[in-house]
C-alpha atoms as a PDB file:
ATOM      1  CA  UNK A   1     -88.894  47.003  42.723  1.00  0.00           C
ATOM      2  CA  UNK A   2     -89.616  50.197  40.540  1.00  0.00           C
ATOM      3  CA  UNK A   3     -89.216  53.495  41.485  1.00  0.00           C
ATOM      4  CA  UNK A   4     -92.285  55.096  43.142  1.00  0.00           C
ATOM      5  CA  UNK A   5     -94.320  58.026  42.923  1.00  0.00           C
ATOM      6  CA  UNK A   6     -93.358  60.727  44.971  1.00  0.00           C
ATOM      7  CA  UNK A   7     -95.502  62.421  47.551  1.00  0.00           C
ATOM      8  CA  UNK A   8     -95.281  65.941  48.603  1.00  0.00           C
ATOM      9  CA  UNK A   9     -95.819  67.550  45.379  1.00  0.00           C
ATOM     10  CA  UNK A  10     -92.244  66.547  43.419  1.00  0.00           C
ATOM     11  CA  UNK A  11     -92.562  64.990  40.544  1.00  0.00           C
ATOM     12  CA  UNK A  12     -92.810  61.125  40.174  1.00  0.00           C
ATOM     13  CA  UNK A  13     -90.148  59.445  38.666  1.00  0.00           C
ATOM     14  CA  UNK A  14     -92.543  58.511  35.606  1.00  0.00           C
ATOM     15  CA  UNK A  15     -92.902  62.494  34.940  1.00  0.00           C
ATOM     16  CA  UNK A  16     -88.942  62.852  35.676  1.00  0.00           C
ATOM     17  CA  UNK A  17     -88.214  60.493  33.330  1.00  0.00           C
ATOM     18  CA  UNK A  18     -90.642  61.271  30.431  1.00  0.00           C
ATOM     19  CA  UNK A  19     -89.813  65.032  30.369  1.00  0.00           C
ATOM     20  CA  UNK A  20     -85.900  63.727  30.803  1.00  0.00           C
ATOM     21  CA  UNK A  21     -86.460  62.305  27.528  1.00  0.00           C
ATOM     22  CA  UNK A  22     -87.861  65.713  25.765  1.00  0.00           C
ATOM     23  CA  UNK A  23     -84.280  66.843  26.460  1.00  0.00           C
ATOM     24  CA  UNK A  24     -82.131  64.532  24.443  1.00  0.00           C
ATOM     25  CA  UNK A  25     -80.304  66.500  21.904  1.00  0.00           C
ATOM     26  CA  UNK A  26     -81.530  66.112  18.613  1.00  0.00           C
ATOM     27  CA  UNK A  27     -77.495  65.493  17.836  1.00  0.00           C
ATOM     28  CA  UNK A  28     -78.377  62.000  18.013  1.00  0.00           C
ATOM     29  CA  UNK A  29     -80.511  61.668  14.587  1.00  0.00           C
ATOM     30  CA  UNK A  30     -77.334  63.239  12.934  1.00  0.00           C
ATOM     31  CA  UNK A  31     -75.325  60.690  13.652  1.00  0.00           C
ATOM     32  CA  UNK A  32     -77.695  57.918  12.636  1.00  0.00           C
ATOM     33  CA  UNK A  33     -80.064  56.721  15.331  1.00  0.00           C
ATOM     34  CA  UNK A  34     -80.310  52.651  13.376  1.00  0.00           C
ATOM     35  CA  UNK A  35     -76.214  52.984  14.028  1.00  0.00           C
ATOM     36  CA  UNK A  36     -75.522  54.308  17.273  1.00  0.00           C
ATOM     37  CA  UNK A  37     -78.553  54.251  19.747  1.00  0.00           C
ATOM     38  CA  UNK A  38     -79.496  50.848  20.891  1.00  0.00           C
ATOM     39  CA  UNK A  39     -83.298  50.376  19.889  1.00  0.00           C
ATOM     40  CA  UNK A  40     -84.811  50.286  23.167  1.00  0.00           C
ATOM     41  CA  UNK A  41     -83.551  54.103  23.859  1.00  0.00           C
ATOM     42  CA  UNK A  42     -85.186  54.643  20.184  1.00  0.00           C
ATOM     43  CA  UNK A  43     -88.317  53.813  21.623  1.00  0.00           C
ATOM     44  CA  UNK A  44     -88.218  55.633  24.504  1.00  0.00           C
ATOM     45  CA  UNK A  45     -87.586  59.135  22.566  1.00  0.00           C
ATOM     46  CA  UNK A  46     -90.626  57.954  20.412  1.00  0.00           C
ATOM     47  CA  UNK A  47     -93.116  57.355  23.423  1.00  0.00           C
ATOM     48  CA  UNK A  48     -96.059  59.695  23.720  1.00  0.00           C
ATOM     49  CA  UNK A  49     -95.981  62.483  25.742  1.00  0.00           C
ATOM     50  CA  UNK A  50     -99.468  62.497  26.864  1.00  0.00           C
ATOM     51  CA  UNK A  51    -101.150  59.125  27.015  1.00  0.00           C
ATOM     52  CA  UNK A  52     -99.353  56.153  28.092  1.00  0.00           C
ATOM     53  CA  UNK A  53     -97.299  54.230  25.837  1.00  0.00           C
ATOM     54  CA  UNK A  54     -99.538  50.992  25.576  1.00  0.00           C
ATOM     55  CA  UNK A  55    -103.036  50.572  26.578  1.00  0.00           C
ATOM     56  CA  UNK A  56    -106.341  52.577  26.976  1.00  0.00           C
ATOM     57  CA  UNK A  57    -107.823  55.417  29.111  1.00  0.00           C
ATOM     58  CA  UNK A  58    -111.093  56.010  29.689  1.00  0.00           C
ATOM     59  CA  UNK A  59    -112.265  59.385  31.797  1.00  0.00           C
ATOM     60  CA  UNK A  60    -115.331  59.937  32.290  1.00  0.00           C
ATOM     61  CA  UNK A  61    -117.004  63.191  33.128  1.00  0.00           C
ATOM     62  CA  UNK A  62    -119.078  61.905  35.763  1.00  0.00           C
ATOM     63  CA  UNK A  63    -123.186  61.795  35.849  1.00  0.00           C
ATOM     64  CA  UNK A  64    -125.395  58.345  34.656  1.00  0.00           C
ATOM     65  CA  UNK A  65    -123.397  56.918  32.292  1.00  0.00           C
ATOM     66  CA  UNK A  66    -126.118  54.069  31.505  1.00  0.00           C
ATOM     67  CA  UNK A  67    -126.597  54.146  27.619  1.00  0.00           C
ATOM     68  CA  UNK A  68    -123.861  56.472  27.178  1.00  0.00           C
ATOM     69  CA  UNK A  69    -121.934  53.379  25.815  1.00  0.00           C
ATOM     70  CA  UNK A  70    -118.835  54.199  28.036  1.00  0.00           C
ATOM     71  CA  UNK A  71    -118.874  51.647  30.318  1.00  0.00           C
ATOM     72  CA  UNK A  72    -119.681  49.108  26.845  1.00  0.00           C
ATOM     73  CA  UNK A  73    -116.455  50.693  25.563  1.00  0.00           C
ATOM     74  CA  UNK A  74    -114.555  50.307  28.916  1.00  0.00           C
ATOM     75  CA  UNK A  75    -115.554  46.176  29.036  1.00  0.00           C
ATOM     76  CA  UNK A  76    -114.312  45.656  25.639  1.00  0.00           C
ATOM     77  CA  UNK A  77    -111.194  47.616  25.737  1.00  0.00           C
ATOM     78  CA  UNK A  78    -111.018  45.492  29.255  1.00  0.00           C
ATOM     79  CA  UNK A  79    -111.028  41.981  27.443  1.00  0.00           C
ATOM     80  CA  UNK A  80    -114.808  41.964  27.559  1.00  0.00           C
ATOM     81  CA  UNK A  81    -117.230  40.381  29.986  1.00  0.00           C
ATOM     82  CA  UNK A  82    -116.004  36.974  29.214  1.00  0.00           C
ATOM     83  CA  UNK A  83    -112.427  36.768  29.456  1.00  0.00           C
ATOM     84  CA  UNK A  84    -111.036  40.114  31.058  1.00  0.00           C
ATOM     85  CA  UNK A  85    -110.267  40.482  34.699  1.00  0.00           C
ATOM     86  CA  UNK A  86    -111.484  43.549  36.287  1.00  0.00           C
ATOM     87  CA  UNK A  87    -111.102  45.520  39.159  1.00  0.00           C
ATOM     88  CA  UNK A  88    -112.976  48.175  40.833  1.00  0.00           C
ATOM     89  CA  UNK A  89    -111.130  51.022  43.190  1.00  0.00           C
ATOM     90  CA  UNK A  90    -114.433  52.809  45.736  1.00  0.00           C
ATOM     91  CA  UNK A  91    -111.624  54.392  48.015  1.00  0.00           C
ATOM     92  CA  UNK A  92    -112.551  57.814  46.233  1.00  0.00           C
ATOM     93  CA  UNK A  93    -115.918  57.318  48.196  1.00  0.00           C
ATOM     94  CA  UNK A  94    -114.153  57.727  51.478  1.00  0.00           C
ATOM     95  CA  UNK A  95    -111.662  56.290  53.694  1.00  0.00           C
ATOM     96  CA  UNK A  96    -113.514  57.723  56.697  1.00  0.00           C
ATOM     97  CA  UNK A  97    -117.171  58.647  57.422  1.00  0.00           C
ATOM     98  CA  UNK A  98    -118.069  62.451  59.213  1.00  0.00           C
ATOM     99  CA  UNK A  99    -117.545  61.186  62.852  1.00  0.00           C
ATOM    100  CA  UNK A 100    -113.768  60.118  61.604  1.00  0.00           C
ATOM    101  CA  UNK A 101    -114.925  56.441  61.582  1.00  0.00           C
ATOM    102  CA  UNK A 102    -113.302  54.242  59.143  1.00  0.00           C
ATOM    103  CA  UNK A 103    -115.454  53.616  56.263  1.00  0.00           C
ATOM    104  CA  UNK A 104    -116.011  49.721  55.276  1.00  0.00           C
ATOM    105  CA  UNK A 105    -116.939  49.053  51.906  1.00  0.00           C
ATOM    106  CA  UNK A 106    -119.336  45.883  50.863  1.00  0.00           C
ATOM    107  CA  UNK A 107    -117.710  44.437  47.982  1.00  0.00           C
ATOM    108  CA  UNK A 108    -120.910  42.721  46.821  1.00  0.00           C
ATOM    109  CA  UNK A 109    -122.672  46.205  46.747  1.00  0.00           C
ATOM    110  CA  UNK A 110    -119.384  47.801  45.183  1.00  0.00           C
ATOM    111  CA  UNK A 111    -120.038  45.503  42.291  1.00  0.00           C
ATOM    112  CA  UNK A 112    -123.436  44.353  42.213  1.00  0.00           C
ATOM    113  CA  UNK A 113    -123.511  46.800  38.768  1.00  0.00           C
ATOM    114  CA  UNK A 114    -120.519  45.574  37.225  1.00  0.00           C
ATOM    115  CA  UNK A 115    -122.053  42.059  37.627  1.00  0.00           C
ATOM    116  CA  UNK A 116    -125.052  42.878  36.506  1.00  0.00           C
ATOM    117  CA  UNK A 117    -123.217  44.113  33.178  1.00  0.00           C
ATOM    118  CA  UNK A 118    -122.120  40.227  32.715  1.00  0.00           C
ATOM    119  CA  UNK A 119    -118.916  40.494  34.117  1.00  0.00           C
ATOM    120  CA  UNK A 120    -117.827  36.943  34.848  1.00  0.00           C
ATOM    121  CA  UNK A 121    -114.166  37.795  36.864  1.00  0.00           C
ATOM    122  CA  UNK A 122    -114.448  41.187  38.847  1.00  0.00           C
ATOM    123  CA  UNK A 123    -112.890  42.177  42.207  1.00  0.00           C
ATOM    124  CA  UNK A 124    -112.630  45.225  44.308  1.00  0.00           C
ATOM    125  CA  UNK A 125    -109.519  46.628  45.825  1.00  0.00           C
ATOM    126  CA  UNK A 126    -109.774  49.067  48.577  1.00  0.00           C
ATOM    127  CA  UNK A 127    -107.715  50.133  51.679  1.00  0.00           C
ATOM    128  CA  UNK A 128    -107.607  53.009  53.700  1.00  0.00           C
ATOM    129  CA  UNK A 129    -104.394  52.541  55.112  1.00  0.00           C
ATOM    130  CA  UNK A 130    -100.743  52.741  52.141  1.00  0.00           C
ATOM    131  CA  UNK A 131     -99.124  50.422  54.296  1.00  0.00           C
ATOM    132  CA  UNK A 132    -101.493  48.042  53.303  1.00  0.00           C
ATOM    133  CA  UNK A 133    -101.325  48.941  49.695  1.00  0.00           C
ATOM    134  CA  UNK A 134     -97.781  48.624  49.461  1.00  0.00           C
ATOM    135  CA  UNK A 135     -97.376  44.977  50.811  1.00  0.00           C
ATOM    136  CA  UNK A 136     -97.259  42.160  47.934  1.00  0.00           C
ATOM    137  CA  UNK A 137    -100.695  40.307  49.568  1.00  0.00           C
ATOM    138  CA  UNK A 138    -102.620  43.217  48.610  1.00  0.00           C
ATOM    139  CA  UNK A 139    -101.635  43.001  44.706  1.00  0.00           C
ATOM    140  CA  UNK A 140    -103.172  39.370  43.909  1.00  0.00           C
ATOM    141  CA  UNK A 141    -106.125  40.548  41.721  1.00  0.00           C
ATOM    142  CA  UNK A 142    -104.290  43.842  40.422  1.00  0.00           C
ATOM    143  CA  UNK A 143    -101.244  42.002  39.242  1.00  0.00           C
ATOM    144  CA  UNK A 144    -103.813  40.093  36.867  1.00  0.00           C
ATOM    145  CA  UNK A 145    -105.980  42.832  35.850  1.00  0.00           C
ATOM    146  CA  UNK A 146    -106.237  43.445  32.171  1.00  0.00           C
ATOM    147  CA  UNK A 147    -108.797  46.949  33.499  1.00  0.00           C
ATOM    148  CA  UNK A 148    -109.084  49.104  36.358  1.00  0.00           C
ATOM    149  CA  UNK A 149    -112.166  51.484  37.276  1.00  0.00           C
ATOM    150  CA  UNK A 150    -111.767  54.577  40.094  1.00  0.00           C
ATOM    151  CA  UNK A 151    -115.375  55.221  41.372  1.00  0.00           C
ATOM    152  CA  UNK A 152    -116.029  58.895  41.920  1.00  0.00           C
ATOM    153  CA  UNK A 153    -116.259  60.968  45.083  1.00  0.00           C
ATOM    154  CA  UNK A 154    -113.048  62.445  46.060  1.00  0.00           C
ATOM    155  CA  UNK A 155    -109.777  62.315  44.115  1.00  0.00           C
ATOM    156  CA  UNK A 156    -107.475  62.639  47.682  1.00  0.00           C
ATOM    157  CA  UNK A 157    -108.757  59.519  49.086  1.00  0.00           C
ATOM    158  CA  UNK A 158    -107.504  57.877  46.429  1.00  0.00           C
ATOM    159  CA  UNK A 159    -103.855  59.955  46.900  1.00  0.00           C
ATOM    160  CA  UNK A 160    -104.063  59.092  50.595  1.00  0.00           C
ATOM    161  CA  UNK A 161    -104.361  55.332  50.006  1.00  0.00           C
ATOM    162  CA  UNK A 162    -101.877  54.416  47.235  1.00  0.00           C
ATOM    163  CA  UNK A 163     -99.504  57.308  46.319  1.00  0.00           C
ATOM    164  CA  UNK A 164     -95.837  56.325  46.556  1.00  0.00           C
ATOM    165  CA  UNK A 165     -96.608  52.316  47.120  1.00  0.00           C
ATOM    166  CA  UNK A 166     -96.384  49.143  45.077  1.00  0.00           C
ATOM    167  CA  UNK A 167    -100.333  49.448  44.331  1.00  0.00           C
ATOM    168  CA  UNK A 168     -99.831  52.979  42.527  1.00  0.00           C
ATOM    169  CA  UNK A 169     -96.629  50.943  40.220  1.00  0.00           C
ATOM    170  CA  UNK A 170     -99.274  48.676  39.250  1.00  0.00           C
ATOM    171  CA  UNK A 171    -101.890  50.469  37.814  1.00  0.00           C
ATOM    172  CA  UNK A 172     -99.578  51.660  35.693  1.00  0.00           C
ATOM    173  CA  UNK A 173     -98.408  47.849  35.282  1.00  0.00           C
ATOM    174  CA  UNK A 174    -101.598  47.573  34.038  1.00  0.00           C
ATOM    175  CA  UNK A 175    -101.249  50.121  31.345  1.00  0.00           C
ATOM    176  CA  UNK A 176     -97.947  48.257  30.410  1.00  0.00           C
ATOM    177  CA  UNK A 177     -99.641  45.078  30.044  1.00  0.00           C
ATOM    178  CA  UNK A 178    -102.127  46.639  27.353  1.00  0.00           C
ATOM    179  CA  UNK A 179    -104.736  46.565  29.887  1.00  0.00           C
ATOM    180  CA  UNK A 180    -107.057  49.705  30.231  1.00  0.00           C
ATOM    181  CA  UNK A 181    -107.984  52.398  33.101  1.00  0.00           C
ATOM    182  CA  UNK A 182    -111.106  54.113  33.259  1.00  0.00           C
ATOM    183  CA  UNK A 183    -113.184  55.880  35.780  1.00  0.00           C
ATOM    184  CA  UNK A 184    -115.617  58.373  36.556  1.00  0.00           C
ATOM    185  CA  UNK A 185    -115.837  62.000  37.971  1.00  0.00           C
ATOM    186  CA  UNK A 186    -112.806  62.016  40.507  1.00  0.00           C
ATOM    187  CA  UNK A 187    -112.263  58.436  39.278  1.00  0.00           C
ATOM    188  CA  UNK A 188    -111.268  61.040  35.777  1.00  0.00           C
ATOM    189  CA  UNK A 189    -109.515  63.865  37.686  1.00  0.00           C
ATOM    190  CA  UNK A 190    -107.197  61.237  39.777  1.00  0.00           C
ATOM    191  CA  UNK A 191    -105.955  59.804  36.234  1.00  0.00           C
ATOM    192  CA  UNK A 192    -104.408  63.549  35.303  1.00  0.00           C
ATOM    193  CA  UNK A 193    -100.581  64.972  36.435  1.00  0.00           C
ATOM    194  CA  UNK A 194    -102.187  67.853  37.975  1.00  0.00           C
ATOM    195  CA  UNK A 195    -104.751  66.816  40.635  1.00  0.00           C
ATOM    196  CA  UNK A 196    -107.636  69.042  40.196  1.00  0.00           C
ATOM    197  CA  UNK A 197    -109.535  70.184  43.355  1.00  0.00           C
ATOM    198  CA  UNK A 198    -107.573  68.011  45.572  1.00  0.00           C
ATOM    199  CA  UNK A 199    -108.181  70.203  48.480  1.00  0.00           C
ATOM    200  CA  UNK A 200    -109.568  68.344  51.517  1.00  0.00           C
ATOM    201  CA  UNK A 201    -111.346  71.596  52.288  1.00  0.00           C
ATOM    202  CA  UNK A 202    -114.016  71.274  49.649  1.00  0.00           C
ATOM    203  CA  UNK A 203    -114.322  70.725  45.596  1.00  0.00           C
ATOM    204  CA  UNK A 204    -114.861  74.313  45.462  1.00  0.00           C
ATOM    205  CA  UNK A 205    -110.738  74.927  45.737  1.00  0.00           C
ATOM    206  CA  UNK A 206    -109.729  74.501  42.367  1.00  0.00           C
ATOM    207  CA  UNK A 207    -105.498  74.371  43.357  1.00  0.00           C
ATOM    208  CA  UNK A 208    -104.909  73.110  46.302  1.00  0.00           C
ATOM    209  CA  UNK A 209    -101.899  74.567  48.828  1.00  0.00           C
ATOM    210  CA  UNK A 210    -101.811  71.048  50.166  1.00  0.00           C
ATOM    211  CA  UNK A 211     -98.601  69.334  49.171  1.00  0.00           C
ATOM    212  CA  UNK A 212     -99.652  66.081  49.294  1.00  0.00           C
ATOM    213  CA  UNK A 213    -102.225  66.573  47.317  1.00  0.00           C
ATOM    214  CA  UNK A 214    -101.049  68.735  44.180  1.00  0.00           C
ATOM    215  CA  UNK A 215    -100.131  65.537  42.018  1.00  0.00           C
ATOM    216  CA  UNK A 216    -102.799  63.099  40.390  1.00  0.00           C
ATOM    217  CA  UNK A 217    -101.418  59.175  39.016  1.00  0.00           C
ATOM    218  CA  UNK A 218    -100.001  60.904  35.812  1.00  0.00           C
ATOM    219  CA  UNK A 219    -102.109  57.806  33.613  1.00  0.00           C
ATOM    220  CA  UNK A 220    -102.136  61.245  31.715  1.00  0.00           C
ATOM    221  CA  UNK A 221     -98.935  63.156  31.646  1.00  0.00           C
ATOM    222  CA  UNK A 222     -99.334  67.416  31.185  1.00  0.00           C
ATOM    223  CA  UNK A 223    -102.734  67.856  32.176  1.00  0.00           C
ATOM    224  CA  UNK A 224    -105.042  68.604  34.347  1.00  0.00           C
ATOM    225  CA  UNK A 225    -108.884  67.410  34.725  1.00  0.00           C
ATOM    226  CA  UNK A 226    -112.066  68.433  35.608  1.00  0.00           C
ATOM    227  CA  UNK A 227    -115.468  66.881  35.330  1.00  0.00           C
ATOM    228  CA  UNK A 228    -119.350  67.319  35.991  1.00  0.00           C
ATOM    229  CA  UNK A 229    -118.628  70.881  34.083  1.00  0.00           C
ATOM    230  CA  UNK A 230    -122.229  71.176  32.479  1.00  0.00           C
ATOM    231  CA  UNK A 231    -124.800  70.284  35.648  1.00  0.00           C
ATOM    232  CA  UNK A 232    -122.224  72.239  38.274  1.00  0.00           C
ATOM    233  CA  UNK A 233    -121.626  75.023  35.531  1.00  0.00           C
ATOM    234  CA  UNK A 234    -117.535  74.675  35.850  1.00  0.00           C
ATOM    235  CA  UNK A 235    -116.974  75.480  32.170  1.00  0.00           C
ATOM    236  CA  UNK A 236    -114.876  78.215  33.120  1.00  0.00           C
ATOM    237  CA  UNK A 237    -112.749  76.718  36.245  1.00  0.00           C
ATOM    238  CA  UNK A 238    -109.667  75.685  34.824  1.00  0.00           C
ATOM    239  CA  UNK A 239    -109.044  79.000  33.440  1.00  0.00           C
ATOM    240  CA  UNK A 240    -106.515  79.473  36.670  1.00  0.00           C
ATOM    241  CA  UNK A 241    -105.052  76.459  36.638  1.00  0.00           C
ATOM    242  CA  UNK A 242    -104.669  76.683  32.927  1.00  0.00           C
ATOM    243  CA  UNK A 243    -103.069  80.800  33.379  1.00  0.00           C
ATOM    244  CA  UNK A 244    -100.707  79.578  36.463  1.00  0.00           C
ATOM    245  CA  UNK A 245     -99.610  76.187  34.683  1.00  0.00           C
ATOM    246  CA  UNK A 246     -99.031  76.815  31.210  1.00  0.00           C
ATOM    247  CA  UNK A 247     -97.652  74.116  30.219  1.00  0.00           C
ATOM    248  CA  UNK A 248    -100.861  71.940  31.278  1.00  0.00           C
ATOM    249  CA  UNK A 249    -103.201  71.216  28.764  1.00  0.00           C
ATOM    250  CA  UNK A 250    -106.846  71.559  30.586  1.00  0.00           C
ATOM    251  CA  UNK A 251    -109.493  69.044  29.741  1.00  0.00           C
ATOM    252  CA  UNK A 252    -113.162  69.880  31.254  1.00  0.00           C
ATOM    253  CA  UNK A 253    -115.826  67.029  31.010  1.00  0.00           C
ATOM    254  CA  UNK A 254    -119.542  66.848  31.038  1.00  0.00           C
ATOM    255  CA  UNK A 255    -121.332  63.880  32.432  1.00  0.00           C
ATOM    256  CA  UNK A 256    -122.158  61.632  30.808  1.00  0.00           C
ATOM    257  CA  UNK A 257    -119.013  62.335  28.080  1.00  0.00           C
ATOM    258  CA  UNK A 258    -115.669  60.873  28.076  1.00  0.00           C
ATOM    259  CA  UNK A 259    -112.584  60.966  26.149  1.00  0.00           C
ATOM    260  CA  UNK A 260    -110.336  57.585  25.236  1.00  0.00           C
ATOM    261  CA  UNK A 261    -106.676  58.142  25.102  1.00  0.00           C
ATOM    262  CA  UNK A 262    -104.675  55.940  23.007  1.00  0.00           C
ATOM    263  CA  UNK A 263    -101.052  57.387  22.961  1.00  0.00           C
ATOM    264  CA  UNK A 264    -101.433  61.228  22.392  1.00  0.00           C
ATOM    265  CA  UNK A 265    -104.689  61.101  21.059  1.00  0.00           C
ATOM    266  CA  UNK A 266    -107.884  61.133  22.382  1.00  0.00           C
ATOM    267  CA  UNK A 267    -111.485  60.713  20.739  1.00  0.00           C
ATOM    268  CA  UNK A 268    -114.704  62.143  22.555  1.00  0.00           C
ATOM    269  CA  UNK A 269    -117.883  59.605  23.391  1.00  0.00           C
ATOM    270  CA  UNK A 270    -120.928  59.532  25.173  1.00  0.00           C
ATOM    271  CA  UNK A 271    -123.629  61.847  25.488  1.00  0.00           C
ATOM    272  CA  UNK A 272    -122.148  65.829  25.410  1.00  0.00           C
ATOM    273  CA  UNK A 273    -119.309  68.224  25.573  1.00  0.00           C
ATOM    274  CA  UNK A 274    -115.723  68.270  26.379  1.00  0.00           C
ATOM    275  CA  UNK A 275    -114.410  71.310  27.084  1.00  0.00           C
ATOM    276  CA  UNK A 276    -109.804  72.018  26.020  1.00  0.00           C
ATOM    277  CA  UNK A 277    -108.180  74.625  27.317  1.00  0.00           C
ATOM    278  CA  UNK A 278    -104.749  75.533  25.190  1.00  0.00           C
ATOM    279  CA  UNK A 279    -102.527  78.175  26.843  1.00  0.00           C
ATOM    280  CA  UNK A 280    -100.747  77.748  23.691  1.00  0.00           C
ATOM    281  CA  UNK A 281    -104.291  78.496  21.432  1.00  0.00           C
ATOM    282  CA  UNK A 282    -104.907  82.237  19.921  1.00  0.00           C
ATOM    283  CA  UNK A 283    -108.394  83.471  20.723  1.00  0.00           C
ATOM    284  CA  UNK A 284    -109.526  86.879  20.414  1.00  0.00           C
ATOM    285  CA  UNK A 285    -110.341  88.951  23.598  1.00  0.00           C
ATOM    286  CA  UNK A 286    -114.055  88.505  23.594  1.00  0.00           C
ATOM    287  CA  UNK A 287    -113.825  84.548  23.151  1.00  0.00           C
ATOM    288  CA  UNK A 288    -113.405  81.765  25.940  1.00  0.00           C
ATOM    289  CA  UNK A 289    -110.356  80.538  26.222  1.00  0.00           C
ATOM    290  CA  UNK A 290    -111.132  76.827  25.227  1.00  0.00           C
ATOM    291  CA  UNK A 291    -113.014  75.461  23.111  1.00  0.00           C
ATOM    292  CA  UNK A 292    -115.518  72.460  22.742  1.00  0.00           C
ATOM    293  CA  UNK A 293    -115.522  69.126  21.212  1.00  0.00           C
ATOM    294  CA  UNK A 294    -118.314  66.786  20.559  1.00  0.00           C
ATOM    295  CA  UNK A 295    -119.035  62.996  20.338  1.00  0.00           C
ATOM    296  CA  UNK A 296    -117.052  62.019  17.750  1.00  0.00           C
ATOM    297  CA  UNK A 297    -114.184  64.521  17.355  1.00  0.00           C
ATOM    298  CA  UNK A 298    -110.558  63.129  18.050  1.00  0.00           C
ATOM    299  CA  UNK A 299    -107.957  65.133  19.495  1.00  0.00           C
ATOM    300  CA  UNK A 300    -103.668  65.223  19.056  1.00  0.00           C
ATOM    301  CA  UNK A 301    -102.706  66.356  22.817  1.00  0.00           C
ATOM    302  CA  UNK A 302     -99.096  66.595  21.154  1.00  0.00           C
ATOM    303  CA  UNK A 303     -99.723  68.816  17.812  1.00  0.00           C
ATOM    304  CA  UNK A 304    -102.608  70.620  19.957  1.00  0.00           C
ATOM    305  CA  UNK A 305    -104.969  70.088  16.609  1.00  0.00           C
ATOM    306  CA  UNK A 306    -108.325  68.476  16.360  1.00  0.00           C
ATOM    307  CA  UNK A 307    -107.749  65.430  13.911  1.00  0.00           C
ATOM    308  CA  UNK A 308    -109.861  65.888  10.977  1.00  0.00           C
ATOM    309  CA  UNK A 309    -110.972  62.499   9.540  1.00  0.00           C
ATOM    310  CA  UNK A 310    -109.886  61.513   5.721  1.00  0.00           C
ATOM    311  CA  UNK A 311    -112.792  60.804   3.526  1.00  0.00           C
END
């Protein structure tokens, strides 16, 4: 079995290991990496740091996304409506209702939408309870998946349910497969290292003091994300984060917007604005300290430049 995530704010092993191999000496090209490094380890020290190493992302900044063409985007990436085999995560909705009552989801409800989008195999996976999620029963549909969507509502739920179990290793099976993951509002926050108001207190706690609850699923390695920035005027928000975590790169979505990582890359769709705050980034003293990208515009995460298109 692989090696889990780790809860109480350490770093998963996925984070250990990529930012283990950022260390290896650069001795090793001197001495001829075709001659003395076998080609697997090659690979490894040529893997993104940002985006994952095969397969899609697709984070969403929350809002309608109807006619947006994100979800269109998500499908195909997916395998389309056809052939791929999607699943849908609610748990971000709630594992428990105000009077502490466990929450039961209708799976025909859950994806009465996706259906209605022509989806001919879709499934939803939801449990409240991570001894559930990491027992193999639970993993039929996942371990077939070629996509995964995270319905918004709140990122922790989803922390609470599958952090540190054999569901959490394979969504990012599905990744390795060439499959993609998408989702919406904190179905976009809960795909980034650093989990984003993850305070059970309220949204309005940008970094939470709550150990469990400091580390999103990482789909997204060095960086934090926020979303519904335009309607709930966050445009400024991850200004902390991004002053107390340096090394994060901060990505701020509108609704209706979302960004689709291939490797470290991303390109910006939909409908408005995504907001990047770069530690790293010079800006005089009277500017923000991010700036915006539009439908269109593609992004390096790793060179921390906006890729300018060749004619």
């Amino acid at each position: 079995m692989k090696s889990r995530a780790m809860k109480g704010g350490a770093m998963s092993s996925r984070t250990m290991r990529s930012r283990t191999l950022q260390m290896v000496p650069t001795l090793v090209l001197a001495i001829g990496l075709s001659a003395q490094v076998p080609s697997a380890q090659i690979h490894a020290q040529q893997a993104p740091e940002y985006g994952p190493s095969t397969g899609t992302l697709v984070i969403a900044g929350g809002g309608p996304l109807n006619g947006t063409g994100i979800f269109e985007r998500f499908i195909e990436l997916g395998g389309g409506a056809e052939a791929g085999r999607f699943v849908i995560v609610p748990t971000a909705g709630g594992n428990y209702d105000e009077d502490r009552n466990l929450r039961v989801y209708d799976e025909a409800s859950v994806l009465r939408s996706w259906r209605d989008r022509g989806l001919r195999h879709v499934s939803m996976l939801h449990t409240h309870d991570p001894a559930i999620s990491d027992t193999p029963g639970f993993l039929a549909e996942l371990e077939r998946a070629t996509a995964v969507w995270f319905i918004g509502g709140r990122q922790w739920n989803i922390v609470d349910s599958y952090a540190g179990t054999r569901t959490y290793d394979e969504f990012h099976n599905v990744l390795e497969r060439g499959g993609v993951i998408g989702g919406s509002s904190a179905g976009a926050t809960i795909q980034g290292e650093y989990l984003v108001r993850g305070d059970t207190r309220g949204p309005q706690i940008m970094m939470t003091d709550e150990v469990d609850h400091q580390l999103g699923f990482e789909f997204l390695r060095n960086v934090g994300i926020d979303q519904h920035i335009n309607t709930r005027n966050r445009w400024d928000d991850l200004i902390p984060v991004i002053e107390q975590r340096p090394h994060l790169l901060g990505i701020g979505l509108s609704e209706g917007t979302a960004i689709v990582v291939t490797g470290d890359t991303f390109e910006v769709i939909g409908k408005w604005m995504v907001a990047v705050h770069d530690k790293t980034r010079a800006h005089q003293p009277w500017e923000k300290p991010y700036f915006v990208l539009a439908p269109g515009d593609v992004y390096d995460m790793k060179a921390r430049r906006i890729v300018v298109p060749v004619d």
